[in-house]
PDB file of N, CA and C in Angstrom:
ATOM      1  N   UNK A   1     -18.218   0.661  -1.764  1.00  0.00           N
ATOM      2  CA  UNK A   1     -17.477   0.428  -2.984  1.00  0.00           C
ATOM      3  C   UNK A   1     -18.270  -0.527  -3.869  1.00  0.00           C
ATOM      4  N   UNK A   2     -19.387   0.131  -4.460  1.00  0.00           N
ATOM      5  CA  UNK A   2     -20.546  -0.692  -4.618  1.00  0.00           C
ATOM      6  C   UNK A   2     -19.855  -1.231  -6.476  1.00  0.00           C
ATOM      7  N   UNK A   3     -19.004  -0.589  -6.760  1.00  0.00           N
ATOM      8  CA  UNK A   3     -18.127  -1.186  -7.869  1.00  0.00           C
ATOM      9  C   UNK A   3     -17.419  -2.877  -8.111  1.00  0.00           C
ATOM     10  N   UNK A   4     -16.973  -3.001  -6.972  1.00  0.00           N
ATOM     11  CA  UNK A   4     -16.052  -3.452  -6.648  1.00  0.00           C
ATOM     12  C   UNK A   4     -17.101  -4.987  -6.705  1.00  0.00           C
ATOM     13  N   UNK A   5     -18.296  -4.627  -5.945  1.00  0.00           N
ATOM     14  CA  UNK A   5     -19.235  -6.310  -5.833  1.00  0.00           C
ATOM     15  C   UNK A   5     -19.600  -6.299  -7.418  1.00  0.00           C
ATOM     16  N   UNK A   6     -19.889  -5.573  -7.829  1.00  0.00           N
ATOM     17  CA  UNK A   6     -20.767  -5.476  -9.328  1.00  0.00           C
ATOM     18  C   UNK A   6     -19.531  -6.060 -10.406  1.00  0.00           C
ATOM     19  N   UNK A   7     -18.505  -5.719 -10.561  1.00  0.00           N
ATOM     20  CA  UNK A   7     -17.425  -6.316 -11.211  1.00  0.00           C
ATOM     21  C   UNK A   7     -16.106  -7.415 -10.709  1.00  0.00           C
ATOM     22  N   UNK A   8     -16.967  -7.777  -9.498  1.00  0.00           N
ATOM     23  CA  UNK A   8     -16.369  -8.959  -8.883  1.00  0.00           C
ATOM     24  C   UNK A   8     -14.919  -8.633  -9.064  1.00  0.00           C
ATOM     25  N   UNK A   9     -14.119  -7.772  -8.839  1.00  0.00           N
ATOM     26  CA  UNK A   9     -12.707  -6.915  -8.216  1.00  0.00           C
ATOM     27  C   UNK A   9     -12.701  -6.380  -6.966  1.00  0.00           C
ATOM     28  N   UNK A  10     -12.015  -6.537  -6.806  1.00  0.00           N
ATOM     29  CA  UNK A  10     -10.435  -6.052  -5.375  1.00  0.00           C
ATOM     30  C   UNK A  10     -10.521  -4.350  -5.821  1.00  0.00           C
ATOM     31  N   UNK A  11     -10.424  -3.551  -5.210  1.00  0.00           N
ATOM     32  CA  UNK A  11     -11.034  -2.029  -5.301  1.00  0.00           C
ATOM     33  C   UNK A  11      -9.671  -1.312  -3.869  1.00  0.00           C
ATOM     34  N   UNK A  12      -8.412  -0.788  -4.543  1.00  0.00           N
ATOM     35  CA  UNK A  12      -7.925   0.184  -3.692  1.00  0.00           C
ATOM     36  C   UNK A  12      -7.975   1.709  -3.638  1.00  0.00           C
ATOM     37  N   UNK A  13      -8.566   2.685  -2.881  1.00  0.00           N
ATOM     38  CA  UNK A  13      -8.534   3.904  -2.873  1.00  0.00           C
ATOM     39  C   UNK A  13      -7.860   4.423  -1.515  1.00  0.00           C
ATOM     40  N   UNK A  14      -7.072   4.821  -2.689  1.00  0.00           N
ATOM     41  CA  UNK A  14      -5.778   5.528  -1.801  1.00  0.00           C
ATOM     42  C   UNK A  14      -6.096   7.243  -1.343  1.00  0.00           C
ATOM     43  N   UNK A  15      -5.967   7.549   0.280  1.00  0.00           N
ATOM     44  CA  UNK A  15      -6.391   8.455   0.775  1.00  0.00           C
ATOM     45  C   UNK A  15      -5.496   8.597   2.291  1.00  0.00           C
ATOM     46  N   UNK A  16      -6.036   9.462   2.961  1.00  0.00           N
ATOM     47  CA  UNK A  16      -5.428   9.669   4.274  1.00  0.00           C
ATOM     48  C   UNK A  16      -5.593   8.180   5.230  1.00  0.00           C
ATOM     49  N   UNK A  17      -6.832   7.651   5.252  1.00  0.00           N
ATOM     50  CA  UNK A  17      -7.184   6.651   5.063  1.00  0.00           C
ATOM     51  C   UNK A  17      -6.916   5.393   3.766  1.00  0.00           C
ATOM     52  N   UNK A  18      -6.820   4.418   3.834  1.00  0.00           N
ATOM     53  CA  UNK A  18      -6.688   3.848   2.683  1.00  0.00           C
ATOM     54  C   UNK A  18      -8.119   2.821   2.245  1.00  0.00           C
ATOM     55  N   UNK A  19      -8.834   2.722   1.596  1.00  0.00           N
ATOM     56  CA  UNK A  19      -9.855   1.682   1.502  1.00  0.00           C
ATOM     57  C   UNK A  19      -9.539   0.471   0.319  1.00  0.00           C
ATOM     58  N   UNK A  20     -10.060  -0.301   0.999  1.00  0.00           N
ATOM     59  CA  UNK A  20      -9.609  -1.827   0.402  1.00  0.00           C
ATOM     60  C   UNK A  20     -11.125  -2.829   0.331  1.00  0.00           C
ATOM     61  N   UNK A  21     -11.038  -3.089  -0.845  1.00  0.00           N
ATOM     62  CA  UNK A  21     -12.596  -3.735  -0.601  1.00  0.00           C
ATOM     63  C   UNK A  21     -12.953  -5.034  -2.449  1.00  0.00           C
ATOM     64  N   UNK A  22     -13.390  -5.918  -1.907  1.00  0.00           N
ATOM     65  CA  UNK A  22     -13.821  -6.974  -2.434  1.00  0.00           C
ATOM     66  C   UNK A  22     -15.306  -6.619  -3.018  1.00  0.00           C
ATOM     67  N   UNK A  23     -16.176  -6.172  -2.508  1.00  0.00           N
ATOM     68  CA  UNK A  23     -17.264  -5.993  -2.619  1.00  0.00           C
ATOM     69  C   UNK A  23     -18.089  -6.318  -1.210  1.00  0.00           C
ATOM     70  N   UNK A  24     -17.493  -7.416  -0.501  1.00  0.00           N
ATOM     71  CA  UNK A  24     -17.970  -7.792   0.467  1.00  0.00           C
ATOM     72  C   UNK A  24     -17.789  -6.978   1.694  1.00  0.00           C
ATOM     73  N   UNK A  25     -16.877  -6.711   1.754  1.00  0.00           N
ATOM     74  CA  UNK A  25     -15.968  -5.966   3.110  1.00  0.00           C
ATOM     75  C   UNK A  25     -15.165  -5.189   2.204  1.00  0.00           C
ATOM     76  N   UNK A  26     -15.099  -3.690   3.614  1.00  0.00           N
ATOM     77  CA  UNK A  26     -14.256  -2.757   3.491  1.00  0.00           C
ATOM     78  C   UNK A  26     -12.946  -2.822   3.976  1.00  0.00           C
ATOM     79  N   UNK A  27     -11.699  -2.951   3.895  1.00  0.00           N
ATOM     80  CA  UNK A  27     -10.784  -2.823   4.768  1.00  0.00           C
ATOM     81  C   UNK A  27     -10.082  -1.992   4.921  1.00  0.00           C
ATOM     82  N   UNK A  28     -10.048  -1.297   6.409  1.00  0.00           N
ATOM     83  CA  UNK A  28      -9.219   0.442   6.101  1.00  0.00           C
ATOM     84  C   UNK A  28      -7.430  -0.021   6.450  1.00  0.00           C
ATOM     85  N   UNK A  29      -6.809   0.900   5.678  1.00  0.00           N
ATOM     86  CA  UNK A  29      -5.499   1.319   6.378  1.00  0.00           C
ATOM     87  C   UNK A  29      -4.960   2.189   7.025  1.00  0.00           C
ATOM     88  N   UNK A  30      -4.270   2.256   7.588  1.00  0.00           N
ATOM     89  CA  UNK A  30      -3.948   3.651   8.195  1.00  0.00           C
ATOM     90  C   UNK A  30      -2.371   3.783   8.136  1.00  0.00           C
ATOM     91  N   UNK A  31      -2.021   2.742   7.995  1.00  0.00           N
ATOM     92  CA  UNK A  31      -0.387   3.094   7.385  1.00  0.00           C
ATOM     93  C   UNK A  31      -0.287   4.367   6.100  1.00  0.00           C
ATOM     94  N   UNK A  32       1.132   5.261   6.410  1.00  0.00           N
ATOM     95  CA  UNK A  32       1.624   5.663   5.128  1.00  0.00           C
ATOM     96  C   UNK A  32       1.310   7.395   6.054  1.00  0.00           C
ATOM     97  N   UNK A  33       1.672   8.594   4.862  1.00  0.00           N
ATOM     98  CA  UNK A  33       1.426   9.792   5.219  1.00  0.00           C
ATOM     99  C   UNK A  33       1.106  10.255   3.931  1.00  0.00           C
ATOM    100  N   UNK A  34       1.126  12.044   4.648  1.00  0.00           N
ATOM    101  CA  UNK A  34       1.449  13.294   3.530  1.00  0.00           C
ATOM    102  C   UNK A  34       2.259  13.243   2.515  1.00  0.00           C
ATOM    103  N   UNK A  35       3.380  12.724   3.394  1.00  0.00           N
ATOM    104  CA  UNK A  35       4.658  12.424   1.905  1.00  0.00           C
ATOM    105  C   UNK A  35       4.447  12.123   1.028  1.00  0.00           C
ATOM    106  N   UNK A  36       3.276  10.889   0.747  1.00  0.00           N
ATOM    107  CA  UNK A  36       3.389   9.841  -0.398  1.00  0.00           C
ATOM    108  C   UNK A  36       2.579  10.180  -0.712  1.00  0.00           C
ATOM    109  N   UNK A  37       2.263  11.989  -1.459  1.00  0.00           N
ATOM    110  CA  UNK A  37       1.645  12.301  -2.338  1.00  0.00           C
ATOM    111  C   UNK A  37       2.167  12.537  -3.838  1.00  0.00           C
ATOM    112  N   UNK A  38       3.430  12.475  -3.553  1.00  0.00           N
ATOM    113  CA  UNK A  38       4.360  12.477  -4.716  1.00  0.00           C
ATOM    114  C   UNK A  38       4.156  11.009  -6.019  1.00  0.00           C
ATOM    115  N   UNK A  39       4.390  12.033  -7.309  1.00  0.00           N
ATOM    116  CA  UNK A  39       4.343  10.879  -8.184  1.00  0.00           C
ATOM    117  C   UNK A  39       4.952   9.502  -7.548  1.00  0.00           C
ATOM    118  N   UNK A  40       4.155   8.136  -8.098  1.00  0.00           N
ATOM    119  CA  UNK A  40       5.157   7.417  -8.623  1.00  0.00           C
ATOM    120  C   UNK A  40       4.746   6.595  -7.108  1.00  0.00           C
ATOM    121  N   UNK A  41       4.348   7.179  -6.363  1.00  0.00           N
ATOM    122  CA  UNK A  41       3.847   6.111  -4.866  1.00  0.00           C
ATOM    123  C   UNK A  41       2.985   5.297  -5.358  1.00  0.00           C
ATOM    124  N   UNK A  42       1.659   5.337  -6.340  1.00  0.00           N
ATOM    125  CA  UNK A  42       1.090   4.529  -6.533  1.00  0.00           C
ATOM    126  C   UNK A  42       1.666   3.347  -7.761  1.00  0.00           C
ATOM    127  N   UNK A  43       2.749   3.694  -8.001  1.00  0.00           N
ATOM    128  CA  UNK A  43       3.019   2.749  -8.633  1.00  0.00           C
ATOM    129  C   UNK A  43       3.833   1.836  -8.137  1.00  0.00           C
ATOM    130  N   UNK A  44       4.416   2.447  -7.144  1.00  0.00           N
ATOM    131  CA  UNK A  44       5.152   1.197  -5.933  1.00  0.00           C
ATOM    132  C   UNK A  44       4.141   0.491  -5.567  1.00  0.00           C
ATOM    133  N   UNK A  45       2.989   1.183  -5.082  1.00  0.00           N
ATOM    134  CA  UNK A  45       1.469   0.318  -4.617  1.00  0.00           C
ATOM    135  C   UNK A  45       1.401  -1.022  -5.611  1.00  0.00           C
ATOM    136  N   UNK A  46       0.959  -0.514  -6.651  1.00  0.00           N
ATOM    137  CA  UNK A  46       0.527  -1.548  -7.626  1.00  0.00           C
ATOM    138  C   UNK A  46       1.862  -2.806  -8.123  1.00  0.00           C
ATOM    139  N   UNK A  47       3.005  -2.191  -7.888  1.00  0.00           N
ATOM    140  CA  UNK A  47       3.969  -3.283  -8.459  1.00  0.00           C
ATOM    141  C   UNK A  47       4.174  -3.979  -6.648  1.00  0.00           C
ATOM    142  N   UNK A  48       3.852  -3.720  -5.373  1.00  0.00           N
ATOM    143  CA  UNK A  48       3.781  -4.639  -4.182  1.00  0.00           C
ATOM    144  C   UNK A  48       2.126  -5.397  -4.368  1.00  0.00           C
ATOM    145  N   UNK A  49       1.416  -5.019  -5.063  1.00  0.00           N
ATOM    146  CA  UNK A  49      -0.157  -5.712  -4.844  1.00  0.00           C
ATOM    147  C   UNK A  49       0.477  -6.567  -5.714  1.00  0.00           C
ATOM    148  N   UNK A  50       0.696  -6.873  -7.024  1.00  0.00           N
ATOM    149  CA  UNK A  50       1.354  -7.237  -7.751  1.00  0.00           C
ATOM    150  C   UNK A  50       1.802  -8.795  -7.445  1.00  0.00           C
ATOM    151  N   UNK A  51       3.194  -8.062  -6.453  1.00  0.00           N
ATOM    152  CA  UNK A  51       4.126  -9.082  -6.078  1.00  0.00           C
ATOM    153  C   UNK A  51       3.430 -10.370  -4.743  1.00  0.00           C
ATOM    154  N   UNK A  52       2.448  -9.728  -4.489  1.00  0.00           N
ATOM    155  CA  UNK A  52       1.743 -10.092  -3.290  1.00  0.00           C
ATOM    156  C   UNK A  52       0.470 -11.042  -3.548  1.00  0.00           C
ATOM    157  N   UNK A  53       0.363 -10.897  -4.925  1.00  0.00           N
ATOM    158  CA  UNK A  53      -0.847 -11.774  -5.711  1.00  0.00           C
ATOM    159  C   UNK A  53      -0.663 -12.816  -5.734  1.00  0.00           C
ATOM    160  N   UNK A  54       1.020 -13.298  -6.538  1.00  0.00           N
ATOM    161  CA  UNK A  54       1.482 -14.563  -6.732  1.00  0.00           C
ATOM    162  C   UNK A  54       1.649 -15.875  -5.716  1.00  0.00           C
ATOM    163  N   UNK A  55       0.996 -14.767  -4.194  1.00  0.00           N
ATOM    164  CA  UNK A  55       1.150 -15.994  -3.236  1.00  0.00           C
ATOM    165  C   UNK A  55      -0.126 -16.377  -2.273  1.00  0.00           C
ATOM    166  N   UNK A  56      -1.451 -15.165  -3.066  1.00  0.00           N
ATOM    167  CA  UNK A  56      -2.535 -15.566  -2.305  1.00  0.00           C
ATOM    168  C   UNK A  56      -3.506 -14.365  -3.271  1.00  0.00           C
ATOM    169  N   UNK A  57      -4.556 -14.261  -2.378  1.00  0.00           N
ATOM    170  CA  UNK A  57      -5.789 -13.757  -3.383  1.00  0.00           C
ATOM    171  C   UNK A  57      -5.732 -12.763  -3.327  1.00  0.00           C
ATOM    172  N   UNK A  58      -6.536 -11.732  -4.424  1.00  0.00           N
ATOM    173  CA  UNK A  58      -6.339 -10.203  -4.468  1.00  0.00           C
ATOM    174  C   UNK A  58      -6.465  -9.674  -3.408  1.00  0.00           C
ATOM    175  N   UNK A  59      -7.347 -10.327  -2.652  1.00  0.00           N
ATOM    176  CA  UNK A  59      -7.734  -8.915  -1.391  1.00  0.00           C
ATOM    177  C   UNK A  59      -6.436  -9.332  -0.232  1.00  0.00           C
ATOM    178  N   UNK A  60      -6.528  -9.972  -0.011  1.00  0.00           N
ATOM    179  CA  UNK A  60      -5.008 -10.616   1.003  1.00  0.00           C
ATOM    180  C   UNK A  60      -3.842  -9.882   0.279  1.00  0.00           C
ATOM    181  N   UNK A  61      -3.491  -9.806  -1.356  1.00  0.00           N
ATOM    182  CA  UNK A  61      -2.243  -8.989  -2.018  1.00  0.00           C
ATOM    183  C   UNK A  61      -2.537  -7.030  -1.847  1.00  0.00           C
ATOM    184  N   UNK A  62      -3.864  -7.153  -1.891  1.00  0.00           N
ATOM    185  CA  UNK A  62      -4.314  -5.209  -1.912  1.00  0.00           C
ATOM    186  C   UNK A  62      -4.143  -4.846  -0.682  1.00  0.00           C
ATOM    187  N   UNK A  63      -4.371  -5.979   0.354  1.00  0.00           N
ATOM    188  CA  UNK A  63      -3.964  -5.369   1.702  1.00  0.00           C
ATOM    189  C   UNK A  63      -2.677  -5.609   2.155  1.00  0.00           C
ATOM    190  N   UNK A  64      -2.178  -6.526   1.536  1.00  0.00           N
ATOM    191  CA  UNK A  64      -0.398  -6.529   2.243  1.00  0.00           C
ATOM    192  C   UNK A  64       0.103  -5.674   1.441  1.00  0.00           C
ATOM    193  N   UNK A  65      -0.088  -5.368   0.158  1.00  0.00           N
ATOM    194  CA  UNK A  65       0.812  -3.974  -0.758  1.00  0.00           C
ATOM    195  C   UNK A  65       0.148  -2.980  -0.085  1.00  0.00           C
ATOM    196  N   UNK A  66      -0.914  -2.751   0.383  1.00  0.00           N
ATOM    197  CA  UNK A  66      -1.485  -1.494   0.598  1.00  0.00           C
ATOM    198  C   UNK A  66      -0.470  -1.462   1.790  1.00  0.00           C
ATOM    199  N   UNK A  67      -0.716  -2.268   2.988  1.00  0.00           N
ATOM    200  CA  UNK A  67      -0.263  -1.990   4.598  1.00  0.00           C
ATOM    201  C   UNK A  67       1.383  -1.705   4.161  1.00  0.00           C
ATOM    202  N   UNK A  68       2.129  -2.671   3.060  1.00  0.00           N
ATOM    203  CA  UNK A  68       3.657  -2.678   3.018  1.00  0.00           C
ATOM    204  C   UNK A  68       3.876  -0.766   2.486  1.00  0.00           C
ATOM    205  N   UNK A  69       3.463  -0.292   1.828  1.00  0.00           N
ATOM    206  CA  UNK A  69       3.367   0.553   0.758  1.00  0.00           C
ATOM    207  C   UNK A  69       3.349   1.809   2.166  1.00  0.00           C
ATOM    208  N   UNK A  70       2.552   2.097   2.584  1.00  0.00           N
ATOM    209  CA  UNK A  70       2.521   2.965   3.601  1.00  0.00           C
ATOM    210  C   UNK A  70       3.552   2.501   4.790  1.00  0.00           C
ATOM    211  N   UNK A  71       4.101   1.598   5.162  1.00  0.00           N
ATOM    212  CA  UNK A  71       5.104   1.225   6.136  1.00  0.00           C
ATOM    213  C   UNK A  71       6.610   1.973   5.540  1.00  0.00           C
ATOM    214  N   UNK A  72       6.379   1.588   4.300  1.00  0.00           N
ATOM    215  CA  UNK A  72       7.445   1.749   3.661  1.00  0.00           C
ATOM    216  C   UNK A  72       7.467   3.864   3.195  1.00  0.00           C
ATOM    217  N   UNK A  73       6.531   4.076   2.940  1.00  0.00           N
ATOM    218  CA  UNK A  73       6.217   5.746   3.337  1.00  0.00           C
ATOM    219  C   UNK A  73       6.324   6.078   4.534  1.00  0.00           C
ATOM    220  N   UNK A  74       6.423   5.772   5.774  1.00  0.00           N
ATOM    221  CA  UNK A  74       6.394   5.821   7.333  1.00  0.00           C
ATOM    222  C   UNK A  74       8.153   6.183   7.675  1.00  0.00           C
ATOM    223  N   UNK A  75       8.615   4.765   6.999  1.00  0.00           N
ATOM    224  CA  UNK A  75       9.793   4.755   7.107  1.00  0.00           C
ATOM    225  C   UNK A  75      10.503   5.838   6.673  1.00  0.00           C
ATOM    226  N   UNK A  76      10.242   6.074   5.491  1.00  0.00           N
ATOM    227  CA  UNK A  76      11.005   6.986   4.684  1.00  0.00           C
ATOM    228  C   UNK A  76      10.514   8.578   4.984  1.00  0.00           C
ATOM    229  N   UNK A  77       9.601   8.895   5.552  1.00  0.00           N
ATOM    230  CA  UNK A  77       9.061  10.235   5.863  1.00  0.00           C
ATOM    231  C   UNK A  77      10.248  10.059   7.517  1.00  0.00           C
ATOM    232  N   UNK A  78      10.313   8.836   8.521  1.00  0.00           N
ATOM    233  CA  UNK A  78      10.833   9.214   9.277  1.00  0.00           C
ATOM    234  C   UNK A  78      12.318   9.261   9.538  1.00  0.00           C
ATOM    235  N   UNK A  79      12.786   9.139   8.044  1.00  0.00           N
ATOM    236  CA  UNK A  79      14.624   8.859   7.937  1.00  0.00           C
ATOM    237  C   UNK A  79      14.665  10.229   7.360  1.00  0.00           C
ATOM    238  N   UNK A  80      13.741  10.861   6.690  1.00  0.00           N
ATOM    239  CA  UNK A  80      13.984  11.868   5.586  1.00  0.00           C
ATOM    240  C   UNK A  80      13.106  12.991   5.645  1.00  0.00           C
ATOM    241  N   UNK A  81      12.096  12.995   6.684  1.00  0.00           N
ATOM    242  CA  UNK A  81      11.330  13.871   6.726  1.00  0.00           C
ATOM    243  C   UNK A  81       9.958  14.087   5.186  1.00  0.00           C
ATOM    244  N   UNK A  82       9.040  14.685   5.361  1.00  0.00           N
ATOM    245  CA  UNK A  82       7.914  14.911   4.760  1.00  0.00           C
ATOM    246  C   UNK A  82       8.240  14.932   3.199  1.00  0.00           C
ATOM    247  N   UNK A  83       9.428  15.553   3.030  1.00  0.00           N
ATOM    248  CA  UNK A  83       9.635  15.974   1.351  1.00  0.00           C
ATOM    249  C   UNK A  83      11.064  14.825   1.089  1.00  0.00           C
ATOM    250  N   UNK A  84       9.629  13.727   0.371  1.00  0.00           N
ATOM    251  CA  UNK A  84      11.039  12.445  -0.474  1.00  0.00           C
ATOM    252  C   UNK A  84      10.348  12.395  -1.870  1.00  0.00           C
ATOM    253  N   UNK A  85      11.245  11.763  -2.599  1.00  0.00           N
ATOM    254  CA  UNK A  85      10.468  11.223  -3.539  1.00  0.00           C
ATOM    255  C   UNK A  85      10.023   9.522  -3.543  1.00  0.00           C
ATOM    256  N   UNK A  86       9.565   9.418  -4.523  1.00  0.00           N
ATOM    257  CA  UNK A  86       9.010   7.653  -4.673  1.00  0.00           C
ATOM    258  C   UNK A  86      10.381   6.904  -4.873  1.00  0.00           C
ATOM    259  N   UNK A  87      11.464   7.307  -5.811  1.00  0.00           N
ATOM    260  CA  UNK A  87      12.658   6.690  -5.641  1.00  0.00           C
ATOM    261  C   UNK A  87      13.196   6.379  -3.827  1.00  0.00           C
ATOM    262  N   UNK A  88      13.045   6.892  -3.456  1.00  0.00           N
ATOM    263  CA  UNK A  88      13.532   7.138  -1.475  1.00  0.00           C
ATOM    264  C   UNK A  88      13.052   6.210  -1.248  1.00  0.00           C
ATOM    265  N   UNK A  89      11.239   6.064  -1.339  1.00  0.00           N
ATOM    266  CA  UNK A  89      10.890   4.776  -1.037  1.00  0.00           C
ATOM    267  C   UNK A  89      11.385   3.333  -1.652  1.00  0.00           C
ATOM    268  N   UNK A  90      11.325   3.368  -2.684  1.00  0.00           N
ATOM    269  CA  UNK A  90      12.491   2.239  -3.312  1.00  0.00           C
ATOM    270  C   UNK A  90      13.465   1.555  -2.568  1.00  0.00           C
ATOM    271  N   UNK A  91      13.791   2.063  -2.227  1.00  0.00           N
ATOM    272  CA  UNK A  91      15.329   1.986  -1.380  1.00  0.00           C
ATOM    273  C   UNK A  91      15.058   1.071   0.105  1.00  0.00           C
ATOM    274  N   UNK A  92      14.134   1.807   0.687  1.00  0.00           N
ATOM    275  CA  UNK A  92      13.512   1.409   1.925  1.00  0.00           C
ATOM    276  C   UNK A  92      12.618  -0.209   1.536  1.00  0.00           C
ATOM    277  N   UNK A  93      11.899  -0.306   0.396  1.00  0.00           N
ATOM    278  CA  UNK A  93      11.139  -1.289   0.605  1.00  0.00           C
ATOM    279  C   UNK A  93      11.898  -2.945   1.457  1.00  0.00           C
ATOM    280  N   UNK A  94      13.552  -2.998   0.791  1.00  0.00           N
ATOM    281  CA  UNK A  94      13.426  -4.249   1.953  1.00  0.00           C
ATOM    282  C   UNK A  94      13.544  -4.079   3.759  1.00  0.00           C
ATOM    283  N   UNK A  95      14.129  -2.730   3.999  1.00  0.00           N
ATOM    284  CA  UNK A  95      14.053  -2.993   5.372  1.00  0.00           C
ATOM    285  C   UNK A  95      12.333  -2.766   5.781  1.00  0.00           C
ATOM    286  N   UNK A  96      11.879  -2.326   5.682  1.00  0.00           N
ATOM    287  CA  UNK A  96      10.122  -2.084   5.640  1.00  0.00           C
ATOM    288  C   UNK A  96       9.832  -3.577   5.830  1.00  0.00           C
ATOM    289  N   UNK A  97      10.080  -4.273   4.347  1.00  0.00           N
ATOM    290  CA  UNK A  97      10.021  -5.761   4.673  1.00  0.00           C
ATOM    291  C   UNK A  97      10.479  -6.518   5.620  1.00  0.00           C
ATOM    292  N   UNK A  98      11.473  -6.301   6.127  1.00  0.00           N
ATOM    293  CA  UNK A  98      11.714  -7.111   7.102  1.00  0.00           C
ATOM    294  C   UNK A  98      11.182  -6.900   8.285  1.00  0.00           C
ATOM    295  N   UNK A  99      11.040  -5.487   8.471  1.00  0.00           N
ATOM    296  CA  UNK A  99       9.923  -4.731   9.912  1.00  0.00           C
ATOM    297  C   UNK A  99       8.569  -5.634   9.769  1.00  0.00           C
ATOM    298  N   UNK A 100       7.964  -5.679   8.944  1.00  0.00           N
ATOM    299  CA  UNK A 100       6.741  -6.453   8.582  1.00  0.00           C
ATOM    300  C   UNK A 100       6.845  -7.766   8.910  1.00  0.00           C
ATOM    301  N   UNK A 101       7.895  -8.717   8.479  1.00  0.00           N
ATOM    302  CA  UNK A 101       7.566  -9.899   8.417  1.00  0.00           C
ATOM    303  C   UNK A 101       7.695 -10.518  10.485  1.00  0.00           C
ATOM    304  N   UNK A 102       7.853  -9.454  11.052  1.00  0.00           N
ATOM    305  CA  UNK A 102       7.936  -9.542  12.389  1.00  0.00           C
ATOM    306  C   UNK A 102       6.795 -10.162  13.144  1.00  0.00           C
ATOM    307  N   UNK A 103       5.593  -9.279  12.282  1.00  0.00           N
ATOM    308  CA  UNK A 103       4.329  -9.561  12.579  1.00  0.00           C
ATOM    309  C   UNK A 103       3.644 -10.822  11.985  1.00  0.00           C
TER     310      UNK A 103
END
């Protein structure tokens, strides 16, 4: 993510895999599915990186929205099966949260 060092940014590419990267380091995810190919997932992404900024640095916020973001697709693919929309996930983000803060 040879972008990401050159413009000194936090770099998420969202995939089956997820990549997360500073310039320095890559960080993969593997949370999330198929489901959250539907509009409107990446904008849950970006409003949890977001919320996740205000309490530490981009790459620490791209990877807790990234990891929350797919937990929260996990969840909701396994209450609802493969076909939800991004609203579904909505709904789910606080219990997701609270599954998370376990760890």
């Amino acid at each position: 993510m040879i972008n990401s060092e050159k413009y000194q940014i936090s770099i998420v590419s969202k995939g089956e895999v997820d990549l997360i990267s500073d310039g320095n380091k890559v960080i993969k995810n593997f949370t999330g599915n198929a489901g959250m190919t539907t509009g409107g997932t990446g904008d849950i992404l970006a409003g949890l990186i977001a919320a996740f900024a205000a309490k530490g640095t981009i790459l620490e916020a791209a990877c807790a929205g990234t990891f929350l973001n797919g937990i929260v697709g996990d969840t909701t693919a396994k209450e609802m099966g493969m076909n939800f929309r991004s609203s579904d996930m909505l709904e789910r983000i606080p219990k997701s949260l609270k599954f998370c803060e376990k760890f």
